[in-house]
N, C-alpha and C. Protein backbone atom coordinates (compact mmCIF):
# COMPACT_ATOMS: atom_id res chain seq x y z
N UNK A 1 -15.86 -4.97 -0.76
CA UNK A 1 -17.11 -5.21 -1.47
C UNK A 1 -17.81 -3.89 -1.76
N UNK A 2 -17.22 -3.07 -0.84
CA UNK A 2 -18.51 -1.64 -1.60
C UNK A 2 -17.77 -1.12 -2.52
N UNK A 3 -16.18 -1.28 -2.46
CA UNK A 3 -15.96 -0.18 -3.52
C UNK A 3 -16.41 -0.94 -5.11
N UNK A 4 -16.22 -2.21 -4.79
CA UNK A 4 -17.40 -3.35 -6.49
C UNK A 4 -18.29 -2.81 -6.59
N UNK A 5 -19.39 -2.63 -5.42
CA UNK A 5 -20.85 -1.89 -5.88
C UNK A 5 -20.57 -0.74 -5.97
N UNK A 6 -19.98 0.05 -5.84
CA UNK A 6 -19.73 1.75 -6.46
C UNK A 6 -19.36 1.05 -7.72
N UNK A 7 -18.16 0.28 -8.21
CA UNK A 7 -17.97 0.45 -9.26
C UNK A 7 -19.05 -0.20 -10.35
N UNK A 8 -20.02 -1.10 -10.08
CA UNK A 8 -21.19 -1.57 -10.63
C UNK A 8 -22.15 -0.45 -10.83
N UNK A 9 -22.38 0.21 -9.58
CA UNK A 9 -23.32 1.61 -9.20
C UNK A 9 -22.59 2.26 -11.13
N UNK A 10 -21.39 2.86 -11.22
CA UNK A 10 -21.08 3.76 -12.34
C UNK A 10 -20.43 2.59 -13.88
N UNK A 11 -21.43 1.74 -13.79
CA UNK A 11 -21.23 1.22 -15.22
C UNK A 11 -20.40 0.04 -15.44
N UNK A 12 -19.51 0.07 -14.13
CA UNK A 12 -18.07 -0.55 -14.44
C UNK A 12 -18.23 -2.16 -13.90
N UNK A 13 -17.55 -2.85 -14.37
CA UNK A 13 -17.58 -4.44 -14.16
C UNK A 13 -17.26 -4.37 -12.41
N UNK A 14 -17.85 -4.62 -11.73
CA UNK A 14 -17.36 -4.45 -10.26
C UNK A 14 -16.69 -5.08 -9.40
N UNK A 15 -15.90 -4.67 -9.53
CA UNK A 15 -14.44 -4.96 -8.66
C UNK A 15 -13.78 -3.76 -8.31
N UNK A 16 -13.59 -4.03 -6.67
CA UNK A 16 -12.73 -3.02 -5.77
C UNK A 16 -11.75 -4.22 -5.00
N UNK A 17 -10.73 -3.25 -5.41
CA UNK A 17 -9.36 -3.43 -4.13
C UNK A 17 -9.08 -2.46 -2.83
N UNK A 18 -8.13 -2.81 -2.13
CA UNK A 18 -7.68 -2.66 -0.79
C UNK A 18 -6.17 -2.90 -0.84
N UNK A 19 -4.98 -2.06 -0.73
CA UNK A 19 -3.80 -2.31 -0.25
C UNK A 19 -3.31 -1.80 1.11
N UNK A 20 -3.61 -3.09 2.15
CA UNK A 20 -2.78 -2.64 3.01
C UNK A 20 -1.05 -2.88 3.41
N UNK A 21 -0.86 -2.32 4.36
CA UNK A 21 0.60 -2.71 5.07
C UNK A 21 0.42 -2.81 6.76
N UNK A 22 0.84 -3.27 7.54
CA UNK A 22 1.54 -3.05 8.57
C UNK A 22 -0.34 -2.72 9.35
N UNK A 23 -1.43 -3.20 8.81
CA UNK A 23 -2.43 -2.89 9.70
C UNK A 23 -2.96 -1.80 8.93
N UNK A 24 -2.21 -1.14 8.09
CA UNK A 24 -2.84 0.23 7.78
C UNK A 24 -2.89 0.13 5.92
N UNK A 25 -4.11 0.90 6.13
CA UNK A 25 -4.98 0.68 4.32
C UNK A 25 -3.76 2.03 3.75
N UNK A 26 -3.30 1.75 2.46
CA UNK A 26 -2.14 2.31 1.86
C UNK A 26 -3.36 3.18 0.58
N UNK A 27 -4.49 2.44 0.32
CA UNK A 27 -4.89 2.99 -1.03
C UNK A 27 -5.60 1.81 -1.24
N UNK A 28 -6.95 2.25 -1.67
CA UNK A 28 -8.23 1.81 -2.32
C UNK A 28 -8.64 2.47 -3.75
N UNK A 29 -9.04 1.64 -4.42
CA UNK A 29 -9.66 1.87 -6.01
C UNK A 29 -11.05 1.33 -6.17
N UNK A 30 -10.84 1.14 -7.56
CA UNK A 30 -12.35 0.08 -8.22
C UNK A 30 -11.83 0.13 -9.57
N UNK A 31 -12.59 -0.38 -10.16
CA UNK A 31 -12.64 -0.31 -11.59
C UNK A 31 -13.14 0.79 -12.30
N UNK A 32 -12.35 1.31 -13.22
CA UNK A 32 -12.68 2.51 -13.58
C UNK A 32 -12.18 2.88 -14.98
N UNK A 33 -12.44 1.82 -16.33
CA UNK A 33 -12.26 1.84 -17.36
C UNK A 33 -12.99 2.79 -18.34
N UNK A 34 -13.96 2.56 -17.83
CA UNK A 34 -14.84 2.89 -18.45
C UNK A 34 -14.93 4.61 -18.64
N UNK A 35 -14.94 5.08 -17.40
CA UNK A 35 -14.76 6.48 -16.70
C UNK A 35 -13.37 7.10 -17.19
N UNK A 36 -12.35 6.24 -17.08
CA UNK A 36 -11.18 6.86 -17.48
C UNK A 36 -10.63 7.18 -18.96
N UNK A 37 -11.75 5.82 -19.78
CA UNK A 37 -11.18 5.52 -21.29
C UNK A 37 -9.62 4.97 -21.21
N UNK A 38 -9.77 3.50 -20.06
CA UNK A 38 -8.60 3.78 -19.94
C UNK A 38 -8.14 1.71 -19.86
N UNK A 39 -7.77 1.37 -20.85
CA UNK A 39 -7.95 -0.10 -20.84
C UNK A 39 -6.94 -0.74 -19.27
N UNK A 40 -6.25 0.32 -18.99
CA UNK A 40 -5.30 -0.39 -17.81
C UNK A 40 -6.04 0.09 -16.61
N UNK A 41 -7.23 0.64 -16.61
CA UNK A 41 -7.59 1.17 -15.01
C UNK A 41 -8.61 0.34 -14.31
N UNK A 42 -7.86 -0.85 -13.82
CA UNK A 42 -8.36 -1.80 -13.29
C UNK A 42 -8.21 -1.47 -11.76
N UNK A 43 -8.83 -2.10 -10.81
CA UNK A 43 -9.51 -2.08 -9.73
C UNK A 43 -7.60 -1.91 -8.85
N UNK A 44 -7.03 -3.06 -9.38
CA UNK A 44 -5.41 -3.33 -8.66
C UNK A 44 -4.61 -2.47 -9.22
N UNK A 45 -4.63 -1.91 -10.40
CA UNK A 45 -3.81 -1.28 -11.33
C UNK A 45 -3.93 0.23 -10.48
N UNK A 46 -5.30 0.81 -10.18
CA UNK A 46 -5.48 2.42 -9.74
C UNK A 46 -5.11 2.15 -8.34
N UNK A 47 -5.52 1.07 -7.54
CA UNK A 47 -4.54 1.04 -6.13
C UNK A 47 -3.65 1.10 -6.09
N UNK A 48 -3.00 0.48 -6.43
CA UNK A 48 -1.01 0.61 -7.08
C UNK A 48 -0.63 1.69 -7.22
N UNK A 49 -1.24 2.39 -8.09
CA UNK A 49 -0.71 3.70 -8.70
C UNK A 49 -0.82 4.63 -7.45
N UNK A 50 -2.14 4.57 -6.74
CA UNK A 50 -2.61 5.35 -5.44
C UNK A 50 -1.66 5.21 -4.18
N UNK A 51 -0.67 4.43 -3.97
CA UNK A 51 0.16 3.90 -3.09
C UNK A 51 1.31 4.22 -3.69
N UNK A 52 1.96 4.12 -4.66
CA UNK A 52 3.05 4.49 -4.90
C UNK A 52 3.02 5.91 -4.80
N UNK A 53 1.94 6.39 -5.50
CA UNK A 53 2.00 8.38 -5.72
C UNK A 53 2.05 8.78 -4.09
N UNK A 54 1.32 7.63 -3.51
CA UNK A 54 1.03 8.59 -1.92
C UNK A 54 2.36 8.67 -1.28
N UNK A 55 3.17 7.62 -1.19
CA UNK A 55 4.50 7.11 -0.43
C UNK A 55 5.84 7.61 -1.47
N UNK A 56 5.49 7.83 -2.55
CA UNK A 56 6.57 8.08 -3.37
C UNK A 56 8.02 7.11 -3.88
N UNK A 57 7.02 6.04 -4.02
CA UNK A 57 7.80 5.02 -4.60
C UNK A 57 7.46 3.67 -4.89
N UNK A 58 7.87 3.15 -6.58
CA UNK A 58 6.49 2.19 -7.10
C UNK A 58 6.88 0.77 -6.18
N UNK A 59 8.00 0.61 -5.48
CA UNK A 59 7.62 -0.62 -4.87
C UNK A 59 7.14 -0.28 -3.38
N UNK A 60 6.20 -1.74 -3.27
CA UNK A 60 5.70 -1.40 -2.30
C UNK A 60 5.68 -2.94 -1.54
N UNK A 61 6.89 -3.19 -0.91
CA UNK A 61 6.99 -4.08 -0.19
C UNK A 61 6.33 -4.09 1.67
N UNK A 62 5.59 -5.76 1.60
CA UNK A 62 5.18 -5.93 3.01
C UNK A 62 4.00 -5.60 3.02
N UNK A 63 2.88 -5.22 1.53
CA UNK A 63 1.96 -5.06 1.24
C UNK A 63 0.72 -6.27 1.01
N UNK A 64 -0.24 -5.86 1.15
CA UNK A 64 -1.08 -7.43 0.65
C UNK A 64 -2.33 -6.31 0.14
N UNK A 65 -2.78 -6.77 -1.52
CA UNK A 65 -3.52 -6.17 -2.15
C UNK A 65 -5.38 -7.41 -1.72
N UNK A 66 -5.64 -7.27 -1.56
CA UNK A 66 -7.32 -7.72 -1.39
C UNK A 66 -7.88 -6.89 -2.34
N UNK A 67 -8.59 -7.80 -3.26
CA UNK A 67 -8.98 -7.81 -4.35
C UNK A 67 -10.83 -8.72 -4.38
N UNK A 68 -11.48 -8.11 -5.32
CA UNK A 68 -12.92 -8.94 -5.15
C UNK A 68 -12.81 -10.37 -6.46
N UNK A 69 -11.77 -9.94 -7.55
CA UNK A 69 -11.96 -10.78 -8.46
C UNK A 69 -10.65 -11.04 -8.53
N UNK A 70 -10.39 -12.56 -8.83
CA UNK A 70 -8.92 -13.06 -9.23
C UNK A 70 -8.65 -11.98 -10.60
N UNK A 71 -7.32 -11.49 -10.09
CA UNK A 71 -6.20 -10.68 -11.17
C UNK A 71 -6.48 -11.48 -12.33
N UNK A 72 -6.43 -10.39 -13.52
CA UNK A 72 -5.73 -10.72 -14.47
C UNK A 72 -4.15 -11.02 -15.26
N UNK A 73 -3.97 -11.26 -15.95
CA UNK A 73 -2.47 -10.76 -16.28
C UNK A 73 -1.45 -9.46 -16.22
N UNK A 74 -2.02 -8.24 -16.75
CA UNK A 74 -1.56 -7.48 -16.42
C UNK A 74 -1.56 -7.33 -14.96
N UNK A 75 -2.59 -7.01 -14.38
CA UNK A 75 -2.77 -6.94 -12.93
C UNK A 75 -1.59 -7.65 -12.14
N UNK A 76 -1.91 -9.28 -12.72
CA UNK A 76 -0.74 -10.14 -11.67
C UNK A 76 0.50 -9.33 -12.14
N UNK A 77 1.19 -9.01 -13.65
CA UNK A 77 2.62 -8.65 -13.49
C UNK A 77 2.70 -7.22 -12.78
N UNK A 78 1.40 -6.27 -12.48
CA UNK A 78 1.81 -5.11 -11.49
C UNK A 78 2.12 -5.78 -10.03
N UNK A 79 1.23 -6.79 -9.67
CA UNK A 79 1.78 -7.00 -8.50
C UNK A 79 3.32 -7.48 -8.19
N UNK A 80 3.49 -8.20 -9.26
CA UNK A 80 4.99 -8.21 -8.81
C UNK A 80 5.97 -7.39 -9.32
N UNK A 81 5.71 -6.70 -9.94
CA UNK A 81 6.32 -5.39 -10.47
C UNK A 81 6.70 -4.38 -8.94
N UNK A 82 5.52 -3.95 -8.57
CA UNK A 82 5.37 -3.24 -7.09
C UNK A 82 5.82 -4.22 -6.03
N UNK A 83 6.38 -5.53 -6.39
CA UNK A 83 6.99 -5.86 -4.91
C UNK A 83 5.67 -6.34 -3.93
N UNK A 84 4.65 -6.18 -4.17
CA UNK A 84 3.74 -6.64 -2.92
C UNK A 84 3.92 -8.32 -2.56
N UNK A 85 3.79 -8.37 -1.17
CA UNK A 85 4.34 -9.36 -0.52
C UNK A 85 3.09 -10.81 -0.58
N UNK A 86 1.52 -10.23 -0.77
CA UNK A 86 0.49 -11.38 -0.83
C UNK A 86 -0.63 -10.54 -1.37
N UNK A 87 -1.05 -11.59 -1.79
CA UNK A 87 -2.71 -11.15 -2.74
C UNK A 87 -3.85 -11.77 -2.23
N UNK A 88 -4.62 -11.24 -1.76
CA UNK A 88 -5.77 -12.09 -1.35
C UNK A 88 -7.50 -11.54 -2.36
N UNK A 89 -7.65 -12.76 -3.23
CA UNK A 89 -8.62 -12.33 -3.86
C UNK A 89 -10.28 -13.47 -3.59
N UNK A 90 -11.12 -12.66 -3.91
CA UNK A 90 -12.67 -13.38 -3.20
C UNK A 90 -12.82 -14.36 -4.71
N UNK A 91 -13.62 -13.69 -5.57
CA UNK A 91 -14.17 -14.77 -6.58
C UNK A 91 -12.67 -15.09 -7.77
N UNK A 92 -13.13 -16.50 -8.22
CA UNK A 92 -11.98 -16.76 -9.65
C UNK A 92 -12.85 -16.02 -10.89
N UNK A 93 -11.52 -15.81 -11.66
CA UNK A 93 -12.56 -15.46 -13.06
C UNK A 93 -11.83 -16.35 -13.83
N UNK A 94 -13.13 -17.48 -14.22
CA UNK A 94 -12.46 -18.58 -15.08
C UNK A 94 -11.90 -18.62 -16.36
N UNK A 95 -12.36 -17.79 -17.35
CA UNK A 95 -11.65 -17.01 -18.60
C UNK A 95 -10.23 -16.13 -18.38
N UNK A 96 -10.45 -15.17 -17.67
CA UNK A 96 -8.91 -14.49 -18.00
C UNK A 96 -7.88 -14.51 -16.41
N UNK A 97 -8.79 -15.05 -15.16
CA UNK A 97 -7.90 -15.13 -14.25
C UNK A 97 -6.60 -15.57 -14.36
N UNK A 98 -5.39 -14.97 -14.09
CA UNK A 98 -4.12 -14.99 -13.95
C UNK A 98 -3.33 -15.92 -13.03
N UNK A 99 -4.01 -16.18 -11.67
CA UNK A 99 -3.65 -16.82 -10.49
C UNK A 99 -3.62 -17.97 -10.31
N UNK A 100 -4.59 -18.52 -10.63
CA UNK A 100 -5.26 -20.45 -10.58
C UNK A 100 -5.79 -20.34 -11.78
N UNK A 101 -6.18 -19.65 -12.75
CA UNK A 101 -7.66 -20.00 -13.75
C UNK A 101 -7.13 -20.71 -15.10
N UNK A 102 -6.30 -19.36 -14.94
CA UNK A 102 -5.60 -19.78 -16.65
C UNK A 102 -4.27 -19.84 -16.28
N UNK A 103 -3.40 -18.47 -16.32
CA UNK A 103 -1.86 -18.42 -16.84
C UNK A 103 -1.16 -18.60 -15.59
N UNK A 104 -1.75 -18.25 -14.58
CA UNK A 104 -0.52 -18.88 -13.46
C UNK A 104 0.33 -18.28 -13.32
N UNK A 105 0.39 -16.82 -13.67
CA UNK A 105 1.63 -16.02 -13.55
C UNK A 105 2.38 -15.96 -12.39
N UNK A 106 1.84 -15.93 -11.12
CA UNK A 106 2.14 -16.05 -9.98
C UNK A 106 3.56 -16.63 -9.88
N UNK A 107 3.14 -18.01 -10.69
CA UNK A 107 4.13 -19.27 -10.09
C UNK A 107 5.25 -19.39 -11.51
N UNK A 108 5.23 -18.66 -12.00
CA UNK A 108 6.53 -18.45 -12.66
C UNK A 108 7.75 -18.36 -12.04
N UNK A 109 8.70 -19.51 -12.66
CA UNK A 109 9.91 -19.30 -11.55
C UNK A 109 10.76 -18.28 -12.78
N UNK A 110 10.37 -17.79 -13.21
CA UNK A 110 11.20 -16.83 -13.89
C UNK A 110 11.25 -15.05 -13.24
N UNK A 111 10.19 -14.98 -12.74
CA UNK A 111 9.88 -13.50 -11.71
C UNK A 111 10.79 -13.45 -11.01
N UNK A 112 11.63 -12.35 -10.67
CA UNK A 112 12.62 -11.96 -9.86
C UNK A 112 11.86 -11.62 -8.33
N UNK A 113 10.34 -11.88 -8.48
CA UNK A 113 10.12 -11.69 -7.01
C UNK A 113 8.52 -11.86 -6.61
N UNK A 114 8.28 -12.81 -5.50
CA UNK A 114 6.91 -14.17 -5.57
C UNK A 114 5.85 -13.65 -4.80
N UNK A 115 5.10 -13.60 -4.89
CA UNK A 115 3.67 -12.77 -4.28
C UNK A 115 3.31 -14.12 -4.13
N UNK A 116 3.19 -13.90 -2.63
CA UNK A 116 2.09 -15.29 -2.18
C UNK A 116 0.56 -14.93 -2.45
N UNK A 117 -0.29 -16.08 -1.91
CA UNK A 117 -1.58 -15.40 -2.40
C UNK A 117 -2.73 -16.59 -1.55
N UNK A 118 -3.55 -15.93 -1.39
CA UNK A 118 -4.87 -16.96 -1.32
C UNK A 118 -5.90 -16.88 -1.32
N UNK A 119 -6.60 -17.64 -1.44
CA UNK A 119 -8.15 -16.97 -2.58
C UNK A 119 -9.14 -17.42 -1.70
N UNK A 120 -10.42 -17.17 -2.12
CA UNK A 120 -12.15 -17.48 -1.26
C UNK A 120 -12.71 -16.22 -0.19
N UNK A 121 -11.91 -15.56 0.15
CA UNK A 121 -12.53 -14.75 1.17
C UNK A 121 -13.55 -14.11 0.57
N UNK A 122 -14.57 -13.93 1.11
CA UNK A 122 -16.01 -13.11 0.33
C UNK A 122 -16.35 -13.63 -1.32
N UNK A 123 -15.43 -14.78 -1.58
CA UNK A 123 -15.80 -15.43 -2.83
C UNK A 123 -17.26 -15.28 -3.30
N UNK A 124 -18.27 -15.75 -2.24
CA UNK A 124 -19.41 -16.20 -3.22
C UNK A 124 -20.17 -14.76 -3.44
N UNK A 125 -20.14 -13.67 -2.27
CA UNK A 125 -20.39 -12.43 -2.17
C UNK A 125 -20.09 -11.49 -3.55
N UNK A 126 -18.76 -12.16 -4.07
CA UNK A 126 -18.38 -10.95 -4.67
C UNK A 126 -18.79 -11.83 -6.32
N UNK A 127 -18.93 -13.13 -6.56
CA UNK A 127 -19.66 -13.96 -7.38
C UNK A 127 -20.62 -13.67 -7.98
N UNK A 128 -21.54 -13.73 -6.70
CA UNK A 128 -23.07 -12.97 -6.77
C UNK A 128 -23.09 -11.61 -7.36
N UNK A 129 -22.40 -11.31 -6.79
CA UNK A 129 -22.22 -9.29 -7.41
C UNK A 129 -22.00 -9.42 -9.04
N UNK A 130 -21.00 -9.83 -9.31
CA UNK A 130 -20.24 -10.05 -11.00
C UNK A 130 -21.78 -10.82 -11.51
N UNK A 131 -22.20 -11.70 -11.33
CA UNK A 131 -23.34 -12.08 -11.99
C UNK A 131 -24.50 -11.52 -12.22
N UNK A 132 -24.87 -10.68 -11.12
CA UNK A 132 -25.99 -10.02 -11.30
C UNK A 132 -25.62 -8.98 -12.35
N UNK A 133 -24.20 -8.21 -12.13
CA UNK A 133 -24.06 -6.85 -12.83
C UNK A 133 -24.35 -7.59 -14.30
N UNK A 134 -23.43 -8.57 -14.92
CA UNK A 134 -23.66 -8.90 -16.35
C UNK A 134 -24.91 -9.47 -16.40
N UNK A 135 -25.49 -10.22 -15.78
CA UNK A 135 -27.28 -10.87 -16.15
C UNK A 135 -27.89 -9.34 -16.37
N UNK A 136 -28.11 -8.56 -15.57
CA UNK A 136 -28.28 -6.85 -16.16
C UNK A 136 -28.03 -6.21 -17.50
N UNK A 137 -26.95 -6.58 -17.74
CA UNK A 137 -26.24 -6.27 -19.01
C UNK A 137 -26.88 -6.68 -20.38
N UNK A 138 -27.17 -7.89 -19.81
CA UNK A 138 -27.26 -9.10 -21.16
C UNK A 138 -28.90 -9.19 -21.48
């Protein structure tokens, strides 16, 4: 949740991730589109990248990404791209969520490889956050 309010704090739609393994945090992000000019530098997308560069290699099995907002599409195909083993995300985003909302990428039996997942933790926390930042906006 703080790295959302940093990323709210600098402009950005707020959402922060967390990839750990084995007990131990691999790489933390936020959202950072805006800052980067960069349509792929999403909150899961710059963790990913931060874990592979650190360990030196893009899969990253036995991982679980914690996330404040249900993935999008791209997002969901990095996660299974990188091999991570579960996703745990707080609020849905009912327009472009990937997981439950809309496309369901997850549960494609066509993926050569299945990211479990489960959702609500800090849900309404991180809800509240996304609403206030756009009621601000608007």
């Amino acid at each position: 949740m703080d790295l959302a309010r940093f990323a709210g704090s600098q402009g950005e739609v707020p959402v922060g991730a967390v990839l750990v393994r084995d007990n131990e945090l691999m790489a933390e992000s936020w959202n950072q589109c805006i800052a980067l000019s960069d349509p792929t530098a999403h909150a899961e997308v710059m963790t990913l990248r931060e874990a592979a560069k650190r360990i030196g290699n893009y899969r990253l099995p036995g991982s679980t990404l914690y996330v404040t907002l249900e993935p999008c599409t791209m997002c969901s195909g990095a996660l299974i791209q990188a091999r991570c083993e579960r996703l745990v995300f707080a609020a849905c985003e009912p327009r472009s969520g990937a997981v439950i909302s809309q496309a369901k990428i997850l549960e494609n039996p066509m993926h050569n490889h299945k990211v479990s997942w489960d959702q609500g933790l800090l849900a309404d926390e991180s809800a509240a956050l996304l609403q206030a930042f756009f009621k601000a906006r608007r």
